[in-house]
N, C-alpha and C. Protein backbone atom coordinates (compact mmCIF):
# COMPACT_ATOMS: atom_id res chain seq x y z
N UNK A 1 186.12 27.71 88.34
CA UNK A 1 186.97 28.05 89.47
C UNK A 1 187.49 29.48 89.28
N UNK A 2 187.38 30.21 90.44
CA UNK A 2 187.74 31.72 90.35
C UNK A 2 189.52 31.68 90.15
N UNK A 3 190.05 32.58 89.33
CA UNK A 3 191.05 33.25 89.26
C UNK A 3 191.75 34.26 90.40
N UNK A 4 193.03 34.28 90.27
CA UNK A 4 193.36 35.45 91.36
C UNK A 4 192.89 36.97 89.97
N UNK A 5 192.23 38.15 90.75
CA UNK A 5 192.71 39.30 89.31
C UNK A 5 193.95 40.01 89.31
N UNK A 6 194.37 40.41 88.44
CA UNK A 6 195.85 40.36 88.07
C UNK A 6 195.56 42.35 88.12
N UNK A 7 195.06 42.79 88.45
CA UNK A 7 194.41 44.66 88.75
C UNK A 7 195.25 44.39 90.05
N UNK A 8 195.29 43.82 91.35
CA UNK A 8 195.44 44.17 93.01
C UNK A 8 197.35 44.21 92.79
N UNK A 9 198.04 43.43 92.25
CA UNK A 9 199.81 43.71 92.55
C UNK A 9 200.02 44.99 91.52
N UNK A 10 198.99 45.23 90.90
CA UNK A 10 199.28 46.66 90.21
C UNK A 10 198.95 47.65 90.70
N UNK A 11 197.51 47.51 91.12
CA UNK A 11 197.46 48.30 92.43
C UNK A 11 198.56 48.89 93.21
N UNK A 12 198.69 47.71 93.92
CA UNK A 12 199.72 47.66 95.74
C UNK A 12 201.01 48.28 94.90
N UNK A 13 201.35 48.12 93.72
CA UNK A 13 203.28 49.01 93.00
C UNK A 13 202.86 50.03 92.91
N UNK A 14 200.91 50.53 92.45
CA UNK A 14 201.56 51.73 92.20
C UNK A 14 201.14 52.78 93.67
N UNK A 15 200.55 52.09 94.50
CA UNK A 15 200.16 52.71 95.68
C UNK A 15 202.00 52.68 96.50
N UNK A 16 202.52 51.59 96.42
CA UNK A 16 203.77 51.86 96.97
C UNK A 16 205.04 53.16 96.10
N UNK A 17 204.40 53.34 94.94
CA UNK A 17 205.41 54.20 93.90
C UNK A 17 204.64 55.57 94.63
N UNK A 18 203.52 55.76 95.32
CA UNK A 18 203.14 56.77 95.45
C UNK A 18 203.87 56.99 97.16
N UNK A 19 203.85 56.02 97.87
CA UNK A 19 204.33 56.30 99.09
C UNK A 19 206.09 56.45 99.11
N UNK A 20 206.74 55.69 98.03
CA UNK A 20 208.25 56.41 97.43
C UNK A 20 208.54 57.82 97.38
N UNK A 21 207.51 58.25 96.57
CA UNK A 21 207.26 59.29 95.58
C UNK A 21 207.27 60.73 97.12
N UNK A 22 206.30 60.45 97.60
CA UNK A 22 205.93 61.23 99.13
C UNK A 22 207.01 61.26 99.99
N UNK A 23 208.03 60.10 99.96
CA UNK A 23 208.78 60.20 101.03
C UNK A 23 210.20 60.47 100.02
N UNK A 24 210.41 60.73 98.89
CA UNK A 24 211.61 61.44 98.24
C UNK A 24 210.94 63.22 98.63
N UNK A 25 210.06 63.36 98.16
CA UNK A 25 209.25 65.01 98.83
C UNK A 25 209.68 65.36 99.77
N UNK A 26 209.77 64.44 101.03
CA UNK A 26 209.94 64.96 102.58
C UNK A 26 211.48 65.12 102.68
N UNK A 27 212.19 64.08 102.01
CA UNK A 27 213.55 64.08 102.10
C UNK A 27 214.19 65.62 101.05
N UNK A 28 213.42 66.02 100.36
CA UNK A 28 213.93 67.41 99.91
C UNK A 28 213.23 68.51 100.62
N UNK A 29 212.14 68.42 100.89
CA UNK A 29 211.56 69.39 101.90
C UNK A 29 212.67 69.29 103.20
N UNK A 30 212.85 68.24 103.52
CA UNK A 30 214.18 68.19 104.70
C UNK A 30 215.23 69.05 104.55
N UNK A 31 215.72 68.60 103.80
CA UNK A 31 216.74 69.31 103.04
C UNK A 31 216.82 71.22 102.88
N UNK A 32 215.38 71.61 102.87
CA UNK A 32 215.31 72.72 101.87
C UNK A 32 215.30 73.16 103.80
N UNK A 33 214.59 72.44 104.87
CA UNK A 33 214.21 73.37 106.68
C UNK A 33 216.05 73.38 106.87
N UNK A 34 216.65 72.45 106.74
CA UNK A 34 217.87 72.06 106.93
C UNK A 34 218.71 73.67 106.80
N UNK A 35 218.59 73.55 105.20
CA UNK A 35 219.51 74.74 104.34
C UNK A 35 218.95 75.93 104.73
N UNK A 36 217.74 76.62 105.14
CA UNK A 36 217.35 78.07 105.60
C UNK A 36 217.78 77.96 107.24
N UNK A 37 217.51 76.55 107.91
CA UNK A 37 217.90 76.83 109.28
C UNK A 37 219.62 77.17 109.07
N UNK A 38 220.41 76.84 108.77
CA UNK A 38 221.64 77.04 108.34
C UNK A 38 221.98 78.17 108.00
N UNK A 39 221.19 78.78 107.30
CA UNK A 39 221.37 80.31 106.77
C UNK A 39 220.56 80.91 107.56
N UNK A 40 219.88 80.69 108.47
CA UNK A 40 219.36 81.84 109.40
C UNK A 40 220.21 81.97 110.67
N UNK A 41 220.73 81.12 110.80
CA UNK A 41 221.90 80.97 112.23
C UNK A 41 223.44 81.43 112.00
N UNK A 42 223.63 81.29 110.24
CA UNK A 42 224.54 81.93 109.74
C UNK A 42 224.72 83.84 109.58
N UNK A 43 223.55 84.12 109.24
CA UNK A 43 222.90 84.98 109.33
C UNK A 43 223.41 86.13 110.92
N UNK A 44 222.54 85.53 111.82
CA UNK A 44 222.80 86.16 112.86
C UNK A 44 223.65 86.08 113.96
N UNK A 45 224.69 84.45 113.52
CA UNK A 45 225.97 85.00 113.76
C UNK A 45 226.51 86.59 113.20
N UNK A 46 226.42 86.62 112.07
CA UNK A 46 226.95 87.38 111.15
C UNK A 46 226.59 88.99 112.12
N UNK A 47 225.53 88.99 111.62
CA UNK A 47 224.89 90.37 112.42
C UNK A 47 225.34 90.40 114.03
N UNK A 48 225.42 89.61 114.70
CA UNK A 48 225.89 89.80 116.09
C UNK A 48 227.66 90.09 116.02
N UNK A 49 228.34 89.58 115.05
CA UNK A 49 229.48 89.92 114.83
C UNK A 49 229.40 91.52 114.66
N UNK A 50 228.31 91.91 113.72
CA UNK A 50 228.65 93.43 113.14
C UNK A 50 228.20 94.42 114.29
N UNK A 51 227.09 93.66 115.27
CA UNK A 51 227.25 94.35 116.17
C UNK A 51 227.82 94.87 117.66
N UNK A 52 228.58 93.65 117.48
CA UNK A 52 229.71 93.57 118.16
C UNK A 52 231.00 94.42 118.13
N UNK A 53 231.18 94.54 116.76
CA UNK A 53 232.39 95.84 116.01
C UNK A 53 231.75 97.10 116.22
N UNK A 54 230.68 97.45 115.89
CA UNK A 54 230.21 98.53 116.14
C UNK A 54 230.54 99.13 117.55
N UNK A 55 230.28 98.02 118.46
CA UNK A 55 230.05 98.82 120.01
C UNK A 55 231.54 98.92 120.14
N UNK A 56 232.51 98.01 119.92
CA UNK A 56 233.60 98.12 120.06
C UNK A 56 234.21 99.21 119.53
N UNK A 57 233.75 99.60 118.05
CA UNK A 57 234.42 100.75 117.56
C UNK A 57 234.24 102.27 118.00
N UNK A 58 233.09 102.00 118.90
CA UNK A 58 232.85 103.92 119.16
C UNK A 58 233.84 104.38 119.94
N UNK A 59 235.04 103.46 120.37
CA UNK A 59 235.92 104.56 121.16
C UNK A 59 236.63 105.15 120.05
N UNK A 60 237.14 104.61 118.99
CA UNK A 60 237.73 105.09 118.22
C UNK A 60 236.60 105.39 117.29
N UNK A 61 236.15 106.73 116.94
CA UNK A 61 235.21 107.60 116.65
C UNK A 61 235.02 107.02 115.14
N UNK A 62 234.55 106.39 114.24
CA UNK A 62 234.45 106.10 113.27
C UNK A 62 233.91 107.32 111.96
N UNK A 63 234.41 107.48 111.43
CA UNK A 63 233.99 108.31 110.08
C UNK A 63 232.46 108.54 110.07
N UNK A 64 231.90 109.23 109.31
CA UNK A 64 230.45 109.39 109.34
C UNK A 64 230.21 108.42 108.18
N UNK A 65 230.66 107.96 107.14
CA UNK A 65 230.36 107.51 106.12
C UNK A 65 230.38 105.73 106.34
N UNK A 66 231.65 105.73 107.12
CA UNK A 66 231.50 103.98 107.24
C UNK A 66 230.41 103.86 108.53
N UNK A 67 230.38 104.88 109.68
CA UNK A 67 229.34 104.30 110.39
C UNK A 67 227.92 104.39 109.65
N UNK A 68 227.22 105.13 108.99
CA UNK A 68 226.33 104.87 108.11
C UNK A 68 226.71 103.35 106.96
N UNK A 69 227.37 103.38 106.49
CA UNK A 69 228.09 102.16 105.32
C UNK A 69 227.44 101.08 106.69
N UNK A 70 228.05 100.76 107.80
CA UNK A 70 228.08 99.90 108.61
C UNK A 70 226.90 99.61 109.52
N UNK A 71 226.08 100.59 109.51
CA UNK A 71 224.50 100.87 109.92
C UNK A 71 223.84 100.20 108.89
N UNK A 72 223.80 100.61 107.65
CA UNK A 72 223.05 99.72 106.00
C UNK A 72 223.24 98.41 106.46
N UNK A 73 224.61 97.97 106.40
CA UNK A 73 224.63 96.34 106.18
C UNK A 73 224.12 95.78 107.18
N UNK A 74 224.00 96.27 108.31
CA UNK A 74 223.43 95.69 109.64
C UNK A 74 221.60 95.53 109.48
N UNK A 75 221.29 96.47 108.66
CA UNK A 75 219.62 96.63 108.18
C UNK A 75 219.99 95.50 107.40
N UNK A 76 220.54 95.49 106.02
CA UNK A 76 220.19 94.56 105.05
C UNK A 76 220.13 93.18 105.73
N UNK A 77 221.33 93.05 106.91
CA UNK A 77 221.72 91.53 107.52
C UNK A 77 220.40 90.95 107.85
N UNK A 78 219.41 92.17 108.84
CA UNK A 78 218.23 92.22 109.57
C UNK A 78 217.08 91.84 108.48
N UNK A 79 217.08 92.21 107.21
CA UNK A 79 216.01 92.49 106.51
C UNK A 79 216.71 90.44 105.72
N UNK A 80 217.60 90.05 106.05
CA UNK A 80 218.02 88.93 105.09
C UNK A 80 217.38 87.81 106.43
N UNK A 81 217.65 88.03 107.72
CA UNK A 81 217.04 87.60 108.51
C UNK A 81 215.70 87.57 108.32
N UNK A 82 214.70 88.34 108.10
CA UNK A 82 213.50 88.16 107.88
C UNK A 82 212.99 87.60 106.99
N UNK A 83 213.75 88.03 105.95
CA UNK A 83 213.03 86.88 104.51
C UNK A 83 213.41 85.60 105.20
N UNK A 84 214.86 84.85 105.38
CA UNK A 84 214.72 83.32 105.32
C UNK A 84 213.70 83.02 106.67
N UNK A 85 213.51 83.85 108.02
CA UNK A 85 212.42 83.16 108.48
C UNK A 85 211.23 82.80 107.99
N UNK A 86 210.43 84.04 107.15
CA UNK A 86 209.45 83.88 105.84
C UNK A 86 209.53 82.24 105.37
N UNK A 87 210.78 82.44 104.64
CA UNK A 87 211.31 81.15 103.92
C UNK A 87 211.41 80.07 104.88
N UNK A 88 211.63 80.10 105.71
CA UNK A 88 211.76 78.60 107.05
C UNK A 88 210.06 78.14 107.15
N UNK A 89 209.48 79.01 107.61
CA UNK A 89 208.19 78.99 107.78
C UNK A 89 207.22 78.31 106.72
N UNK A 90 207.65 78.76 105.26
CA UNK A 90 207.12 78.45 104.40
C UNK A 90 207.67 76.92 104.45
N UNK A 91 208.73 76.44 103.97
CA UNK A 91 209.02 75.05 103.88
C UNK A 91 208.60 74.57 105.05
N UNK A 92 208.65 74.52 106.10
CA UNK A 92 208.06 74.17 107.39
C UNK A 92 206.93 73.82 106.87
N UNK A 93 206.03 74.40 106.42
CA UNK A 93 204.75 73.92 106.39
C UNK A 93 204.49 73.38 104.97
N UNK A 94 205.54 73.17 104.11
CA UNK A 94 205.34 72.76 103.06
C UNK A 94 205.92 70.99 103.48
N UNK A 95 206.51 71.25 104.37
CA UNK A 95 207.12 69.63 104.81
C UNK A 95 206.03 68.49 105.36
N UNK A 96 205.56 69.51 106.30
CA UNK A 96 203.76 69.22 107.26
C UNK A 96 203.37 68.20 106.12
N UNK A 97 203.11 70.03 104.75
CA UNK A 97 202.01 69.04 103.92
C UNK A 97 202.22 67.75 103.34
N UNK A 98 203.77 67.73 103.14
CA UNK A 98 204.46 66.60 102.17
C UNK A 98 204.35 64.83 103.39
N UNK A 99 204.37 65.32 104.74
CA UNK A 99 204.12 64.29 105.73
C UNK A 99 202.97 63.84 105.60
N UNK A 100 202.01 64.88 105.49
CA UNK A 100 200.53 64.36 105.17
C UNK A 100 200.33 63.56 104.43
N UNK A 101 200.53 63.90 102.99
CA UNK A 101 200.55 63.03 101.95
C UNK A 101 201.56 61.84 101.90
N UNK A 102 202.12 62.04 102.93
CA UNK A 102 202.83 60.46 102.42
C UNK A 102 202.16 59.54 103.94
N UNK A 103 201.04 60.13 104.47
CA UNK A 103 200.44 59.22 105.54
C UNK A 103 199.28 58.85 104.78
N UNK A 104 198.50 59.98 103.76
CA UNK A 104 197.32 59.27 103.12
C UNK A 104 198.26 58.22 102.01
N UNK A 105 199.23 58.46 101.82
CA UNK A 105 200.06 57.49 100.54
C UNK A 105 200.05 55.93 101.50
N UNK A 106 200.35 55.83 102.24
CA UNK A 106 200.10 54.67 103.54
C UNK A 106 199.39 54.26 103.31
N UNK A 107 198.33 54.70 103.91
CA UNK A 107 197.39 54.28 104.23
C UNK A 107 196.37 53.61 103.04
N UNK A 108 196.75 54.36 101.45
CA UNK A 108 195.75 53.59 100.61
C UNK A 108 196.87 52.32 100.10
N UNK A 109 198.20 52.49 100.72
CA UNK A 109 198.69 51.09 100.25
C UNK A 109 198.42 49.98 101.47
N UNK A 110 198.17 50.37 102.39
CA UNK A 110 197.55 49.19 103.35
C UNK A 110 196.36 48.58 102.82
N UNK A 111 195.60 49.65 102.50
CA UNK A 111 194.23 49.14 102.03
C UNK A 111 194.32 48.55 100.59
N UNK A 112 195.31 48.62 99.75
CA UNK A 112 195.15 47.75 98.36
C UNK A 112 195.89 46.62 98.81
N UNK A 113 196.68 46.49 100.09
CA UNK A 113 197.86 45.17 100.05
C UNK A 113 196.50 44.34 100.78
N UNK A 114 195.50 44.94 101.54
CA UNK A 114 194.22 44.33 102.42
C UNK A 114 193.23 43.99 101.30
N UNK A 115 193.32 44.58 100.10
CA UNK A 115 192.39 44.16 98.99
C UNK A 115 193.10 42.58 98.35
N UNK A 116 193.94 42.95 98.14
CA UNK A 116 194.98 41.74 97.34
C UNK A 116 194.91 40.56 97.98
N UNK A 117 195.14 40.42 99.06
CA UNK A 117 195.32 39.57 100.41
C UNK A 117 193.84 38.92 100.09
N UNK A 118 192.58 39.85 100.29
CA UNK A 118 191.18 38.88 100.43
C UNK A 118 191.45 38.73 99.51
N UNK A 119 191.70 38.79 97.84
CA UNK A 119 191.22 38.77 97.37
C UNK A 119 191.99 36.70 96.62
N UNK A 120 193.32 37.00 96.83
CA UNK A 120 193.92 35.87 97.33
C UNK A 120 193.39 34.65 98.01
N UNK A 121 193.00 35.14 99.06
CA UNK A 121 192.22 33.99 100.08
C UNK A 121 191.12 33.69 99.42
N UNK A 122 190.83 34.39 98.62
CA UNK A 122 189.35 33.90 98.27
C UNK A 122 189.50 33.43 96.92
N UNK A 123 190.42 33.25 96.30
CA UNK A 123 190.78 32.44 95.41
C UNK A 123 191.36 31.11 95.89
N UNK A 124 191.84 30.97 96.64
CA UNK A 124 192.68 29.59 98.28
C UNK A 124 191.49 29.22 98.09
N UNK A 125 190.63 29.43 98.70
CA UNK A 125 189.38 29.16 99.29
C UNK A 125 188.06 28.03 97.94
N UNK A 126 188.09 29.09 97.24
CA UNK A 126 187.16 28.88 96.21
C UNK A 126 188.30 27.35 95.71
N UNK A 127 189.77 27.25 95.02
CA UNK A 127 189.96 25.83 94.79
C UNK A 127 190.18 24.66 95.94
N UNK A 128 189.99 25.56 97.57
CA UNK A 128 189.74 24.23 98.16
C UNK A 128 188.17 23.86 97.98
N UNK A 129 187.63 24.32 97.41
CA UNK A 129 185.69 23.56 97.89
C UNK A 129 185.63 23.18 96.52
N UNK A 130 186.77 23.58 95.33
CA UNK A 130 186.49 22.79 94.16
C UNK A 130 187.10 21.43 94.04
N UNK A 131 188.05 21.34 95.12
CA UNK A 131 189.09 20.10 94.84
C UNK A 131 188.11 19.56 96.12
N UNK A 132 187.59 19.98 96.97
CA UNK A 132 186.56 18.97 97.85
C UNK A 132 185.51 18.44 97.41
N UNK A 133 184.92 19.32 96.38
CA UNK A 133 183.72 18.51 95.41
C UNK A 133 184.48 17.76 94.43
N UNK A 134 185.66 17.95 94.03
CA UNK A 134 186.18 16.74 93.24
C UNK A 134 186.42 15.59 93.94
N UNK A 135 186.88 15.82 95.40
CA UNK A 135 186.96 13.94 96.43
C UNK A 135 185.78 14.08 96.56
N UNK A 136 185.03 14.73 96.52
CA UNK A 136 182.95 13.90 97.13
C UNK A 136 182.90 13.20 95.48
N UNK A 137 182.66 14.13 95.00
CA UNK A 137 182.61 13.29 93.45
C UNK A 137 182.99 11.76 93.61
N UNK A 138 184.42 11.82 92.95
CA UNK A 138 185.30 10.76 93.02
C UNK A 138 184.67 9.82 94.27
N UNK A 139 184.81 9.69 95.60
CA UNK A 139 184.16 9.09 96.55
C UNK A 139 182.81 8.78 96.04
N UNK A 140 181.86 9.49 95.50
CA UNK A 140 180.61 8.51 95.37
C UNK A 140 180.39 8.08 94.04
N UNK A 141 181.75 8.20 93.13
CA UNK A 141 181.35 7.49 92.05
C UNK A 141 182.36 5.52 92.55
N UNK A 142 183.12 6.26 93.50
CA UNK A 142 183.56 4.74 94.00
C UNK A 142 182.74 3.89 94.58
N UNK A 143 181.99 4.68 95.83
CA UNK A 143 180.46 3.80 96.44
C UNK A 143 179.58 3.63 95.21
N UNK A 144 179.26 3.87 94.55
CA UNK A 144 178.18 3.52 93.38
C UNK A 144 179.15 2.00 92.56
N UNK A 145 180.56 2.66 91.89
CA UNK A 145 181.05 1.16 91.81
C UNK A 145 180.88 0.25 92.41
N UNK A 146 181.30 0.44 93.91
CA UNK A 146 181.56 -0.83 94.79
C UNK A 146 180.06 -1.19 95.14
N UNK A 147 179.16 -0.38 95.18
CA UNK A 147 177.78 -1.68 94.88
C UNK A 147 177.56 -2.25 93.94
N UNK A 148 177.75 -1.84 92.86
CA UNK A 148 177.97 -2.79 91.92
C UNK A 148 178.22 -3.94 91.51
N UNK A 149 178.87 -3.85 92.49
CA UNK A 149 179.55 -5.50 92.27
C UNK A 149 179.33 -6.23 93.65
């Protein structure tokens, strides 16, 4: 009589440790679109503030040194804007990839919980036709008695 194999629930833990594993990824990739969208909106608040003072300040004629000083930081604000879009972009598509992989992570745990399952039934299966040849048995060693006598 066939056995269940004891390989398929080791399987299906570690195919589910892999679809865990994929979806702690997405939840820090989340995290990481989260924290640059945050700092890019922080960002250009910031810069729309500075350029806001600026326009405001030309009635009162500003120094040559702070309007240059105040021209720089408005570049650097601009140039800090560009990297975290860089940086948004990048995790953006590092999230994609981390979604991906936790859909092929799915999908091979469907297919080991679909291995386990036949493989189950077909252990069901195999001791019902052994316990049915044990009542045919039994049954014709009773008809062989009962002519007997």
């Amino acid at each position: 009589m066939r056995q269940a194999r004891n390989c398929w629930p080791v399987l299906v833990r570690k195919a589910q440790d892999a679809v865990n594993e994929a979806q702690n990824d997405i939840v820090q990739a989340l995290a990481r679109v989260d924290q640059l969208e945050a700092s890019h909106q922080r960002l250009c608040k910031l810069y729309d503030e500075y350029r806001l003072q600026e326009h405001a300040s030309q009635a009162p004629v500003m120094g040559m040194q702070a309007s240059m000083n105040h021209r720089q930081f408005m570049a650097q604000l601009l140039n800090l804007q560009q990297r975290v879009v860089v940086d948004l972009g990048k995790a953006q598509t590092t999230l994609a990839q981390m979604r991906q992989k936790r859909l092929k992570a799915e999908i091979e745990l469907h297919k080991m919980q679909s291995l386990a399952e036949q493989d189950a039934k077909a252990v069901a299966q195999d001791a019902k036709r052994y316990e049915q040849r044990q009542m045919d048995e039994l049954g014709v060693r009773q008809f062989i008695l009962g002519m007997g006598t």
